[in-house]
Protein backbone atom coordinates (compact mmCIF):
# COMPACT_ATOMS: atom_id res chain seq x y z
CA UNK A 1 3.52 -12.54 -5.52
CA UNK A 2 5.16 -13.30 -8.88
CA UNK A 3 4.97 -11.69 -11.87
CA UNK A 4 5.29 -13.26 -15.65
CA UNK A 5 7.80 -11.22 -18.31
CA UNK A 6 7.11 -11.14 -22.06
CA UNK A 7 8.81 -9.40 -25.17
CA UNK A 8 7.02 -8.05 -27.80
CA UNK A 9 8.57 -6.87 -31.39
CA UNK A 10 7.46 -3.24 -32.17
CA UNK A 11 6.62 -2.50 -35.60
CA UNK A 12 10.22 -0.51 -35.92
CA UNK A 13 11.82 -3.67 -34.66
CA UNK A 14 12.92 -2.82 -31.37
CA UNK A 15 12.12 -5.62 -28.49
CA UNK A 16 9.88 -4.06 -25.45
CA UNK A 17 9.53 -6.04 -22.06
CA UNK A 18 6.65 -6.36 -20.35
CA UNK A 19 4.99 -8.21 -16.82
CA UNK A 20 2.03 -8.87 -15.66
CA UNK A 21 1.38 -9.92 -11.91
CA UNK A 22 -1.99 -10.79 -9.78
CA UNK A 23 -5.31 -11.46 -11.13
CA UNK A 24 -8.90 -9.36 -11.52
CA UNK A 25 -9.45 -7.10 -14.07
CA UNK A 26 -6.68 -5.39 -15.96
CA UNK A 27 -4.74 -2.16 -14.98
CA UNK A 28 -2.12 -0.84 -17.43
CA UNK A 29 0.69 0.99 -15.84
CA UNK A 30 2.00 3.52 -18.47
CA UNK A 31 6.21 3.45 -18.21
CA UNK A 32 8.11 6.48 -16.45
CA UNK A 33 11.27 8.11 -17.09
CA UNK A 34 13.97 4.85 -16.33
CA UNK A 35 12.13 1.18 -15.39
CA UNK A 36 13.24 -1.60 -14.75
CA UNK A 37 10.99 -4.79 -14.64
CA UNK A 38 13.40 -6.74 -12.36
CA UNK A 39 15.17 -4.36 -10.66
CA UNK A 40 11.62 -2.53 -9.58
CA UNK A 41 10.08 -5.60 -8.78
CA UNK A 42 10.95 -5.96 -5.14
CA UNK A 43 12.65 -2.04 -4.65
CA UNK A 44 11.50 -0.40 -1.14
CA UNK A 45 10.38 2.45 -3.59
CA UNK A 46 7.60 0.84 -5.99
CA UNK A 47 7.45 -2.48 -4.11
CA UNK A 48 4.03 -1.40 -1.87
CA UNK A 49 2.44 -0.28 -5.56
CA UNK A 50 2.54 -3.02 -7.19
CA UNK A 51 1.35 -5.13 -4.58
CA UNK A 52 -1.55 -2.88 -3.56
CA UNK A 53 -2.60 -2.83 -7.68
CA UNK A 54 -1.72 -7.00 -8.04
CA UNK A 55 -4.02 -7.75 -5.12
CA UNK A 56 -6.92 -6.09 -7.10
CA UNK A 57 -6.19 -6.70 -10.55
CA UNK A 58 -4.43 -8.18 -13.22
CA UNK A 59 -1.43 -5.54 -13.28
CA UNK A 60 0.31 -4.99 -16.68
CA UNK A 61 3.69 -3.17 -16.64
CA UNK A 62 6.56 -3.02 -19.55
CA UNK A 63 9.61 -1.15 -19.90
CA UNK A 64 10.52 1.76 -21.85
CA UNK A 65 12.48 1.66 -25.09
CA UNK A 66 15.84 2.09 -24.13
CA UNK A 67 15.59 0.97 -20.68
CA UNK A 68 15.07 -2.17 -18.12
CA UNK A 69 14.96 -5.30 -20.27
CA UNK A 70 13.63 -3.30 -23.53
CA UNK A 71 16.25 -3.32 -26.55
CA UNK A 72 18.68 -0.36 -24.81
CA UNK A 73 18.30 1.82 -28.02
CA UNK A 74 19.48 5.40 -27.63
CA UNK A 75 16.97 6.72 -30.81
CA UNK A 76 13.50 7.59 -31.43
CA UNK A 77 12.74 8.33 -28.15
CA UNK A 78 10.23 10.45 -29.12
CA UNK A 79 6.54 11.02 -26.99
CA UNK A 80 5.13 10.18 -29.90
CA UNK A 81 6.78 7.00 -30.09
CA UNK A 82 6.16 6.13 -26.60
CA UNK A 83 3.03 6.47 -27.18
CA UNK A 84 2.54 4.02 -29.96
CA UNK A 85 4.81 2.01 -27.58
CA UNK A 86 1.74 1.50 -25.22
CA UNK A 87 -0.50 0.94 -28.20
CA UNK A 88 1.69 -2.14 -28.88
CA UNK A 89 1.89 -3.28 -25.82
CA UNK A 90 -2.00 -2.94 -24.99
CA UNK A 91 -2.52 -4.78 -28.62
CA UNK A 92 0.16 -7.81 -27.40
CA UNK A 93 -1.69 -8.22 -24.06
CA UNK A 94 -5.05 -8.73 -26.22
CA UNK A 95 -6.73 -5.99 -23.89
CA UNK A 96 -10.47 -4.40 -24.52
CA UNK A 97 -10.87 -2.30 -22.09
CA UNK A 98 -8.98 -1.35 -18.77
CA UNK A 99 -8.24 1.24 -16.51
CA UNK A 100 -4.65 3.09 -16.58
CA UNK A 101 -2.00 3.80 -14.08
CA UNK A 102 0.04 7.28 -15.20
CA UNK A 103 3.08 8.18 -13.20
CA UNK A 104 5.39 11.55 -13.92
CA UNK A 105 6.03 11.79 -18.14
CA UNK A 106 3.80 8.28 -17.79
CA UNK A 107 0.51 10.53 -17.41
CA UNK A 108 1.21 12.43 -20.48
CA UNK A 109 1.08 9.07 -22.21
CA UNK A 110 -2.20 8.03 -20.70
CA UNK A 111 -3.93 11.11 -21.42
CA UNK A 112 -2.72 10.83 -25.29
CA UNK A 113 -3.46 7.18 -25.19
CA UNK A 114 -7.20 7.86 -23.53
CA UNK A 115 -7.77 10.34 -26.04
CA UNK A 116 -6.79 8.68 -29.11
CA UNK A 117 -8.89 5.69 -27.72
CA UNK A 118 -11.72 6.46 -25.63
CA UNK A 119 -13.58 2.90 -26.32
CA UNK A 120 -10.63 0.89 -24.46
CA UNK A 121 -10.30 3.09 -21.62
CA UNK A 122 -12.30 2.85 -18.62
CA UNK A 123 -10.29 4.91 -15.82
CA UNK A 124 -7.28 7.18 -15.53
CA UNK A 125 -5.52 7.74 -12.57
CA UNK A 126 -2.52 10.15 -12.13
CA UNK A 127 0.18 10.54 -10.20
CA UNK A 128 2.21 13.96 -10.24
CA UNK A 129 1.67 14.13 -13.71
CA UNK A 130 2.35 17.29 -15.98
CA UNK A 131 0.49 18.78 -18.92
CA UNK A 132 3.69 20.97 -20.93
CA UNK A 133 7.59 19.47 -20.17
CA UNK A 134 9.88 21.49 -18.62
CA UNK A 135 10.79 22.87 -22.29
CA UNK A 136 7.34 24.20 -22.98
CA UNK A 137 6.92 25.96 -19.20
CA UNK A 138 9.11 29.14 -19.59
CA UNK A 139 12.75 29.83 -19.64
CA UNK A 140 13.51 29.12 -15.86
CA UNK A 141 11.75 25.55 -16.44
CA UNK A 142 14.35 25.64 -20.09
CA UNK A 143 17.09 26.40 -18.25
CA UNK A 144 17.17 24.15 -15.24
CA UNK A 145 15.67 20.88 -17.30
CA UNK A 146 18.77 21.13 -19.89
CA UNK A 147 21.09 21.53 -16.91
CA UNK A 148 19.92 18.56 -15.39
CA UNK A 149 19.59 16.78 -19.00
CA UNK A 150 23.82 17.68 -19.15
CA UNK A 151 24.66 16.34 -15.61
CA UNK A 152 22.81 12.85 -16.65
CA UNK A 153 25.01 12.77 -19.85
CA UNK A 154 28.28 13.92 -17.87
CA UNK A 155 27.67 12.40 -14.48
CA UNK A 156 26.20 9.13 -14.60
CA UNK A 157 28.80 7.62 -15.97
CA UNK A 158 31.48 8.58 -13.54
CA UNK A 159 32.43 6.53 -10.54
CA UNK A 160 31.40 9.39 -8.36
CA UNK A 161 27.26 8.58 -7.22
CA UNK A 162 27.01 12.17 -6.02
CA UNK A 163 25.58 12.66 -9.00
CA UNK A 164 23.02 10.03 -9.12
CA UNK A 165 21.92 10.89 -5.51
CA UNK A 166 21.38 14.35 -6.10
CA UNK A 167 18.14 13.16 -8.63
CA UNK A 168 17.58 10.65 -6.06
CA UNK A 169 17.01 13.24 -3.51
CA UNK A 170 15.37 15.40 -5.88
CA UNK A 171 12.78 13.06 -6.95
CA UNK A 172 12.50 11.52 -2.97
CA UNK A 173 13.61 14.19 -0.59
CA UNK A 174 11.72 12.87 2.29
CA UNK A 175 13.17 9.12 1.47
CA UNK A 176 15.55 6.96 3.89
CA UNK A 177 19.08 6.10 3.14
CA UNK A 178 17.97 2.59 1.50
CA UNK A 179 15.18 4.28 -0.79
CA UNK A 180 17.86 7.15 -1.84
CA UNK A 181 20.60 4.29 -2.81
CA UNK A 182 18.05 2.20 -4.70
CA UNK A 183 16.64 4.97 -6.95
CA UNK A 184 20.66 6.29 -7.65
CA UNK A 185 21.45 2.57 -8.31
CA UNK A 186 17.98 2.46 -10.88
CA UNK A 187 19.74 5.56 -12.78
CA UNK A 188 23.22 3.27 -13.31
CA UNK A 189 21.29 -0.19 -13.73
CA UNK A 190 17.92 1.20 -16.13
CA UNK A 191 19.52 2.92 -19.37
CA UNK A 192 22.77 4.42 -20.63
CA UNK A 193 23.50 8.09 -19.42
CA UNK A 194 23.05 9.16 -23.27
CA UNK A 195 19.44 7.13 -23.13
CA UNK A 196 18.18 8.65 -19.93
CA UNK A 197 19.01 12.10 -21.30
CA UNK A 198 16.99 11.66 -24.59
CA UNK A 199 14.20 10.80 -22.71
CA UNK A 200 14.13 13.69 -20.84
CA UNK A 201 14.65 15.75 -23.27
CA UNK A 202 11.25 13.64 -25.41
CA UNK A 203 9.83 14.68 -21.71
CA UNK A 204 10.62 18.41 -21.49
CA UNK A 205 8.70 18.63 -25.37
CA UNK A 206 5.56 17.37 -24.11
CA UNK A 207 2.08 19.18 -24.42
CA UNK A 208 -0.90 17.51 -23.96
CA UNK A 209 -2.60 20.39 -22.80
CA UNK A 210 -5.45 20.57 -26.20
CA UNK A 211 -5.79 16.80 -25.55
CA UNK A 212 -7.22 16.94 -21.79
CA UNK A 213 -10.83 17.68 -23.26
CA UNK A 214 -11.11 14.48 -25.55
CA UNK A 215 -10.42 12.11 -22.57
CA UNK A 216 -13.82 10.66 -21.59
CA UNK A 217 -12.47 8.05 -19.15
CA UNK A 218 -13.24 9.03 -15.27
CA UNK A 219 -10.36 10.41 -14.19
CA UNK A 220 -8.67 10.82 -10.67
CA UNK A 221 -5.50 12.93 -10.17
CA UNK A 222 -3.30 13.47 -7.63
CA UNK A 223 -0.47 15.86 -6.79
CA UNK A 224 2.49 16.26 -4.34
CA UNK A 225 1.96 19.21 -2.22
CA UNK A 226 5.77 20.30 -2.42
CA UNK A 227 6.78 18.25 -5.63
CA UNK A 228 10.25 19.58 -6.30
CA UNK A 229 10.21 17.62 -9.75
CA UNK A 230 7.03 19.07 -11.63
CA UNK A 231 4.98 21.82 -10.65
CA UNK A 232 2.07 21.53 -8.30
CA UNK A 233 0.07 23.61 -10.86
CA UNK A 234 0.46 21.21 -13.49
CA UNK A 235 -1.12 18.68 -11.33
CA UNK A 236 -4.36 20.97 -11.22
CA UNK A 237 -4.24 21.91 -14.78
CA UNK A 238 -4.69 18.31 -15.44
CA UNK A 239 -7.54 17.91 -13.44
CA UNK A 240 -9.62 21.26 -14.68
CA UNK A 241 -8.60 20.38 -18.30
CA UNK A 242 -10.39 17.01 -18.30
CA UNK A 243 -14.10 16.85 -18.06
CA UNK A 244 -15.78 15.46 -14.54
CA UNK A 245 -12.24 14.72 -13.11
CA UNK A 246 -11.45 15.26 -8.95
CA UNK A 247 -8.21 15.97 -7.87
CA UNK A 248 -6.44 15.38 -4.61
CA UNK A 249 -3.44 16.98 -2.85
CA UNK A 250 -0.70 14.89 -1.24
CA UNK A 251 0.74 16.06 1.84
CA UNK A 252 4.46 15.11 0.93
CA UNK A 253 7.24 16.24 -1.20
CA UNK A 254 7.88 13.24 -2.49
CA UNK A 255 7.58 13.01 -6.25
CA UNK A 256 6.73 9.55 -5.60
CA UNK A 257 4.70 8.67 -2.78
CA UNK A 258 6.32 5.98 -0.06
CA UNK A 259 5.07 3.53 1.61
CA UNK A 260 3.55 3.90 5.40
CA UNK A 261 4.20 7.87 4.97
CA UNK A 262 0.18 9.55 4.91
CA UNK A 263 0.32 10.62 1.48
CA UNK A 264 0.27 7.18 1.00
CA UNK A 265 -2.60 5.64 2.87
CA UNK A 266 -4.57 8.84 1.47
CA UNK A 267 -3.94 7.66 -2.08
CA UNK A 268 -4.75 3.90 -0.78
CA UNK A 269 -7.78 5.04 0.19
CA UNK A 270 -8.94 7.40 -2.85
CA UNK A 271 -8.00 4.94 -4.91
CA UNK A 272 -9.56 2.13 -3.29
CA UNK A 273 -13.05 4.25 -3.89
CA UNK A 274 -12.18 5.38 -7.39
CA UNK A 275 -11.70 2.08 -8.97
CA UNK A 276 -14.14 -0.02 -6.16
CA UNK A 277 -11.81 -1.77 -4.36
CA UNK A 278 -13.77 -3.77 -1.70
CA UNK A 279 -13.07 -1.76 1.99
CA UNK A 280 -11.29 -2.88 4.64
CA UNK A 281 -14.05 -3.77 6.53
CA UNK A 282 -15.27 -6.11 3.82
CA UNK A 283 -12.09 -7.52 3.31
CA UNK A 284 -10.88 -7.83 7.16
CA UNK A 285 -12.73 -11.34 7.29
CA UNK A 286 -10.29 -12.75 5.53
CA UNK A 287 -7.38 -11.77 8.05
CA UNK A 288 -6.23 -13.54 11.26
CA UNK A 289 -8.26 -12.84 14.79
CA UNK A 290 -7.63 -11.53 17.88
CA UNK A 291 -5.60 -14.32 19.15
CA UNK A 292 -2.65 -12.98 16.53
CA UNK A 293 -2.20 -10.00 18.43
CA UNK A 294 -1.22 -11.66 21.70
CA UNK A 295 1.60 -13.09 19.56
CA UNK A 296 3.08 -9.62 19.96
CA UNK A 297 5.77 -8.56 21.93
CA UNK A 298 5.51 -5.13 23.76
CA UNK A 299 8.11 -3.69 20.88
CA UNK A 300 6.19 -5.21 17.97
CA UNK A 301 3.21 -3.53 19.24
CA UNK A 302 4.34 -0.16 19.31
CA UNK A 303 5.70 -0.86 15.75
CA UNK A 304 2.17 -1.72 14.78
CA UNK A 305 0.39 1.17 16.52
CA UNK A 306 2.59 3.81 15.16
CA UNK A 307 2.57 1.80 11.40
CA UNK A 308 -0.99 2.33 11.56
CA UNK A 309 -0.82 5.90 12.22
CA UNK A 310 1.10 6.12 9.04
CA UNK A 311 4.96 6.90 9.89
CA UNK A 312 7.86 5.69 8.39
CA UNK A 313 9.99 3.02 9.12
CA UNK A 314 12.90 6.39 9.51
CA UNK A 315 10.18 8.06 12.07
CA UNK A 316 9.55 4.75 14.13
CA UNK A 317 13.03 4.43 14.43
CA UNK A 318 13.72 7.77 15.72
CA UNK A 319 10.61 8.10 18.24
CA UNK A 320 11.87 4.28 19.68
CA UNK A 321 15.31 5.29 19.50
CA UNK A 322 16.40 2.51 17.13
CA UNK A 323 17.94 1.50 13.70
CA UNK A 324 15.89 1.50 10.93
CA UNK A 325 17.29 -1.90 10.49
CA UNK A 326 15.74 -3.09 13.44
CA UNK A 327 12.54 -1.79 13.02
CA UNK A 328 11.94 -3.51 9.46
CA UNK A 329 13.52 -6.59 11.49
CA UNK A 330 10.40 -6.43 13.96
CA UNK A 331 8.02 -5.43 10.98
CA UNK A 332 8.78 -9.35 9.62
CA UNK A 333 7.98 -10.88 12.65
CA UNK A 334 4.82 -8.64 12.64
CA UNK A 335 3.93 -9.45 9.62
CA UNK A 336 4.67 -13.06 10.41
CA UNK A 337 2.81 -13.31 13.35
CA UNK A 338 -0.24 -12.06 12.06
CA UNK A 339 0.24 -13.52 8.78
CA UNK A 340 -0.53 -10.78 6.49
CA UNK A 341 2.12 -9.87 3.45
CA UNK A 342 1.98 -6.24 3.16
CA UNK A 343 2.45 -3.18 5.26
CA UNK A 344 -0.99 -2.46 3.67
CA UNK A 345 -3.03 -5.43 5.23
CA UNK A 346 -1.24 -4.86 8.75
CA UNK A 347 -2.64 -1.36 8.49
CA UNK A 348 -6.15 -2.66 7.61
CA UNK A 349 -5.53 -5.50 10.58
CA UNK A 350 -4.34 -3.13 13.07
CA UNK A 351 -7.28 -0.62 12.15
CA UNK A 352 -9.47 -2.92 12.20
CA UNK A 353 -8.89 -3.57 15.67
CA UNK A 354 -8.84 0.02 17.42
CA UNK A 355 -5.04 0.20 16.92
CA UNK A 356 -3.99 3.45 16.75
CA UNK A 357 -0.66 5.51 16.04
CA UNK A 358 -0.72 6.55 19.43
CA UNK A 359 1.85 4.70 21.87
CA UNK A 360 2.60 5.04 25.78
């Protein structure tokens, strides 16, 4: 899968980058808090959504101001801005209609963006989303979000990465080693420690809360169950605040859902209905047969049954008793072997087939 990089000029003259990857009908990922369009593009934290979204449609992605390969600009940072950001880039990419991706702060844009332009938008989805920033929720919310804005500006910058894992872990508590070093390395590689603070800040003054009833697009949200980042009730608040729109709880703490743990293939699945995605029945034609799996060694099937029951490459590795290294060495020869790309399709392979998560 590769993905194409632009620049557009906004009309205050700062440069914004922006991909697209895949092919089908459009899907416009709003930006979160830091991006990065290279640096994301093969990261064991985003990697699985962008290929899940690519194989269905043509997915459009850019970076924010201040960030990634965007002009690194530490003013006008503003929501307000942002949002005529994704105006721009929507405009650039010449698109009429399409549906909307909205991660974190990156919902808050959506919604705005849906409301201001009902005609161009024709679903929403959300991910762990918030209605009022951390500023707008009550003093304990004030409090701790300008703490944490003050150990961005005073932290990042030192040689120390204590600081950068500690929103690492905050944002993935239940990641591995790998996914906790790649997000702290995202906070030193995305934007300046004075940039990632200002957007924060332009984060904790959001309130979108009067716009939820002008959004007219079908709308599906979803929420972390133990989201240590934003509340679980602003997930909900979201939902009952636009008209017709279903919500669904995550079973994870992870702001950001991972790939293979079940919060994950629950959103896969949701999703896949929501936006009418083709199932995995439908689709399992177009995978190898039978004679794949004898490929297999004993090890690579256990790897496959317990993949398919949704655990981690962290959890395999502890119920074999191995590295996690060596399980994602056996996952490539899986995947290999039965010549599928994703974690995703060898779930829909091994499902397919009776394979279960269960393992003598």
């Amino acid at each position: 899968m590769d993905q194409k990089i632009r620049f557009l000029t906004s009309d205050d003259g700062v440069r914004l980058a922006y991909a697209s990857s895949g092919s089908g009908t459009p899907l416009l990922k709003t930006a979160n808090w830091l991006n990065d369009l290279e640096f994301d593009w093969l990261s064991p934290v985003w990697r699985h959504w962008f290929e899940l979204f690519s194989r269905h449609h043509t997915l459009h992605r850019y970076d924010v101001r201040g960030t990634g390969l965007s002009d690194r600009v530490e003013h006008n940072l503003s929501f307000d801005r942002q949002v005529a950001d994704l105006e721009q880039v929507a405009d650039a990419l010449g698109l009429e209609r399409f549906a909307v991706l909205g991660i974190s702060q990156g919902a808050s844009v959506a919604i705005e963006y849906a409301a201001r332009h009902p005609e161009r938008v024709s679903k929403i989805i959300v991910v762990c989303g918030f209605v009022q920033g951390w500023a707008r929720r009550g003093p304990a919310d004030l409090r701790r979000g300008r703490a944490l804005a003050e150990l961005v500006r005073v932290g990042w910058g030192s040689s120390n990465p204590a600081f950068r894992r500690m929103f690492a872990e905050l944002i993935l508590p239940q990641a591995t080693a790998e996914q906790v070093e790649w997000y702290a390395e995202l906070q030193l590689r995305s934007a300046s420690p004075d940039t990632a603070a200002g957007l924060m800040e332009a984060s904790g003054e959001i309130d979108v809360f009067h716009r939820l009833s002008a959004v007219r697009a079908p709308t599906l949200v979803f929420h972390s169950a133990r989201d240590a980042l934003v509340p679980f009730d602003e997930g909900r608040r979201i939902a009952a605040g636009i008209p017709g729109s279903e919500f669904i709880e995550l079973d994870t703490a992870n702001h950001i859902p991972l790939e293979g743990e079940p919060a994950w293939l629950r959103f896969c699945a949701a999703t896949s209905e929501f936006l009418g995605w083709p199932s995995p029945a439908a689709t399992s034609v177009d995978l190898p047969g039978e004679e794949n799996m004898s490929d297999l060694t004993v090890r690579e099937r256990e790897i496959l049954a317990l993949v398919a029951g949704g655990s981690s490459n962290g959890e395999i590795a502890a119920r074999l008793h191995i590295s996690e290294k060596t399980v994602r060495n056996h996952l490539t020869a899986v995947f290999d072997k039965l010549g599928v790309n994703s974690r995703s399709q060898a779930i829909v392979f091994a499902r397919d087939r009776g394979v279960t998560g269960t393992i003598n």
